[in-house]
Protein backbone atom coordinates (compact mmCIF):
# COMPACT_ATOMS: atom_id res chain seq x y z
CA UNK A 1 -53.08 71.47 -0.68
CA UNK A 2 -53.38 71.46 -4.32
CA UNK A 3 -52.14 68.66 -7.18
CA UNK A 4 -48.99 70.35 -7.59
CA UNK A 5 -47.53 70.36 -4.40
CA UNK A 6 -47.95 67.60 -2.10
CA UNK A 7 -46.90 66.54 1.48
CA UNK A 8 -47.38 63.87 2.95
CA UNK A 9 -46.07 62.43 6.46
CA UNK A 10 -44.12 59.23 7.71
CA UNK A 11 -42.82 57.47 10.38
CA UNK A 12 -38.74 56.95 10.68
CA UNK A 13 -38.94 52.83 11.29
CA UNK A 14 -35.60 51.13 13.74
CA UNK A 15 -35.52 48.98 10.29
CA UNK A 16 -34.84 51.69 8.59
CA UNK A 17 -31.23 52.60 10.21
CA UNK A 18 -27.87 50.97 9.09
CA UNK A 19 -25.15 50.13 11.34
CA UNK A 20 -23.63 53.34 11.36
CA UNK A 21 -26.61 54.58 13.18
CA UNK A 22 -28.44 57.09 10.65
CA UNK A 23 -31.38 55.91 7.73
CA UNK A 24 -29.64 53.88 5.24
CA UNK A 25 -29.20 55.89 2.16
CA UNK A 26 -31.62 53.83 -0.37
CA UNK A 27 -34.49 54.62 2.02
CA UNK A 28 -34.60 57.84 1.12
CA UNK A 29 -35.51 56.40 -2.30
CA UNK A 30 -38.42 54.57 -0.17
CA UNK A 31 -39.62 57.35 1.14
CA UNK A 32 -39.88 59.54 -2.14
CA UNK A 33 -41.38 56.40 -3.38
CA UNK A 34 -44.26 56.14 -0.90
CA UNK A 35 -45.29 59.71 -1.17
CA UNK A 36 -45.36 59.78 -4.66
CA UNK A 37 -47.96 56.48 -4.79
CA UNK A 38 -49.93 58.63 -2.15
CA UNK A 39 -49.76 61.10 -4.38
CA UNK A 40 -51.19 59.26 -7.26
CA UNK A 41 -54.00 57.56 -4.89
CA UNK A 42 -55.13 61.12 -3.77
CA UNK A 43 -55.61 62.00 -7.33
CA UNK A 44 -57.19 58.82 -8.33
CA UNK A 45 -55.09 57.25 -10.13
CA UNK A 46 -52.43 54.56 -10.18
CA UNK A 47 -50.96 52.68 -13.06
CA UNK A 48 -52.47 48.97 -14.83
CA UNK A 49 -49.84 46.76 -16.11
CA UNK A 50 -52.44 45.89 -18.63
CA UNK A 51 -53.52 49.50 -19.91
CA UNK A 52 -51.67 53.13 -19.00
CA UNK A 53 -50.14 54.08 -16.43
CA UNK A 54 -47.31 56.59 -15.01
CA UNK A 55 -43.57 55.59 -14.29
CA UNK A 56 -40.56 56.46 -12.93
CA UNK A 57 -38.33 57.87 -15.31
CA UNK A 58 -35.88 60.10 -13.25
CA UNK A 59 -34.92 60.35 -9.56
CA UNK A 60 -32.29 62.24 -7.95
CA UNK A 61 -31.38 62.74 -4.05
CA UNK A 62 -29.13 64.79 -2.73
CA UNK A 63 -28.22 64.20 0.96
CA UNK A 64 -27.91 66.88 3.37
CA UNK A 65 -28.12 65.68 6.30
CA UNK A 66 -28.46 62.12 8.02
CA UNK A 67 -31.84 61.02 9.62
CA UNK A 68 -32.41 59.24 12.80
CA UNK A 69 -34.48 57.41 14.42
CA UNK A 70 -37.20 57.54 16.14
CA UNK A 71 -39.14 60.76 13.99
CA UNK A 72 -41.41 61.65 11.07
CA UNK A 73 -40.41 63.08 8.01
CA UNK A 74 -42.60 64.69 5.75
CA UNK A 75 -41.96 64.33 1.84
CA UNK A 76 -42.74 66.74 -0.13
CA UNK A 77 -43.37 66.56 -4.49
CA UNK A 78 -43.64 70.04 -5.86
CA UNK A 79 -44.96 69.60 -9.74
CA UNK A 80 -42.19 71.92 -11.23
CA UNK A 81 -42.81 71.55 -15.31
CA UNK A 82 -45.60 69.74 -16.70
CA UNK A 83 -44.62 68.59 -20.31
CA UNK A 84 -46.73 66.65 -23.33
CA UNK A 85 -45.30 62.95 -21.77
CA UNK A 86 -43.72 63.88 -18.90
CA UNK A 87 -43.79 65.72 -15.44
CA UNK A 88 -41.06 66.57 -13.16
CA UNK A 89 -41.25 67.13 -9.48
CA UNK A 90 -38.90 68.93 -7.07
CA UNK A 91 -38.68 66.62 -3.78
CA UNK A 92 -37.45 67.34 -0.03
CA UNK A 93 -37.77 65.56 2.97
CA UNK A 94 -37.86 67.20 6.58
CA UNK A 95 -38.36 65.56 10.03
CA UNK A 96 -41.94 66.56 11.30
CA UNK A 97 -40.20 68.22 14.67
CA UNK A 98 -37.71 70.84 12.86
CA UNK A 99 -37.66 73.00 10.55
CA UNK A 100 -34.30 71.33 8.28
CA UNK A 101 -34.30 70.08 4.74
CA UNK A 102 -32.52 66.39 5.15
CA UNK A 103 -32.75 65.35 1.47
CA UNK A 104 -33.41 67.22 -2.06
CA UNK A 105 -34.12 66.05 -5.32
CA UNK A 106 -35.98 65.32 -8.06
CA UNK A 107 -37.83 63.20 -10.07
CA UNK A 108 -39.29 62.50 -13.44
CA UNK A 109 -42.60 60.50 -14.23
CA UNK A 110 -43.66 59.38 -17.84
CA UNK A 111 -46.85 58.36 -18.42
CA UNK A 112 -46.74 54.90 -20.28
CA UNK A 113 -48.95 52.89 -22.61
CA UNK A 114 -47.87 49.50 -21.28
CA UNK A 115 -49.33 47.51 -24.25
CA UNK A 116 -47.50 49.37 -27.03
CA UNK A 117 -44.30 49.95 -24.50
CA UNK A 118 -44.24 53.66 -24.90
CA UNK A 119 -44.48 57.15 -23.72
CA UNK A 120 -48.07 59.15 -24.75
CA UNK A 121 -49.42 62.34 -23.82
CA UNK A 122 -50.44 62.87 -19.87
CA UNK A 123 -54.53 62.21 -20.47
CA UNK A 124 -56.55 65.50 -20.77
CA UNK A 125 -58.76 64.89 -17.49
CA UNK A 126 -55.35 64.64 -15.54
CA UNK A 127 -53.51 67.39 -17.32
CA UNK A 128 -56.50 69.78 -16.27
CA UNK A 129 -55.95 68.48 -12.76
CA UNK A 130 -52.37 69.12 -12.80
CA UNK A 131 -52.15 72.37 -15.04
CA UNK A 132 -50.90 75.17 -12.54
């Protein structure tokens, strides 16, 4: 799989229900959340408080259908537009064992200076890993 589009799998956790039985809406959030930090370790990198990093700027979900426990889900980011400060990602989550898109969305990462407390430019070595 290549930088732009990435997958990765998770479990469906009893924790993660509400009471009326399905995945509580906000851990869909979670679970867009996880992948993308997987994402960032599988490219090696992930944001220092104390120098640059890349944050969350954006996130949408829409909700398609509900999850249940027990089942994995597999998250997907699809890099769809990679700007000067920005890059925006088209996001889905399916359960491992069908074929069905559950949730849609998208999100939008900055990439921070965290000293001066403001956007820059993407740095070249990960622009040329992310340039489709």
């Amino acid at each position: 799989m290549s930088a732009t589009v990435f997958d990765h799998r998770m479990p469906i956790r009893w924790g993660d229900m509400d009471t009326m039985g399905h995945v509580n809406n906000t851990l869909y959030f979670r679970y867009f959340e996880q992948a993308r930090i997987a994402w960032f370790e599988s490219l090696g990198f992930m944001a220092r408080p104390d120098g640059e990093g890349c944050i969350l700027a954006r996130i949408t979900c829409d909700f398609v259908r509900p999850l249940t426990y027990p089942g994995d889900v597999v998250v997907r980011h699809r890099l769809i537009k990679l700007g000067r400060t920005s890059v925006t990602h088209e996001l889905e989550i399916r359960r491992v064992d069908e074929d069905a898109l559950y949730a849609k969305g998208d999100s939008v990462l900055v990439w921070m200076d965290f000293r001066a407390n403001q956007s820059k430019p993407w740095p070249q070595h990960l622009r040329d890993i992310l340039d489709v």
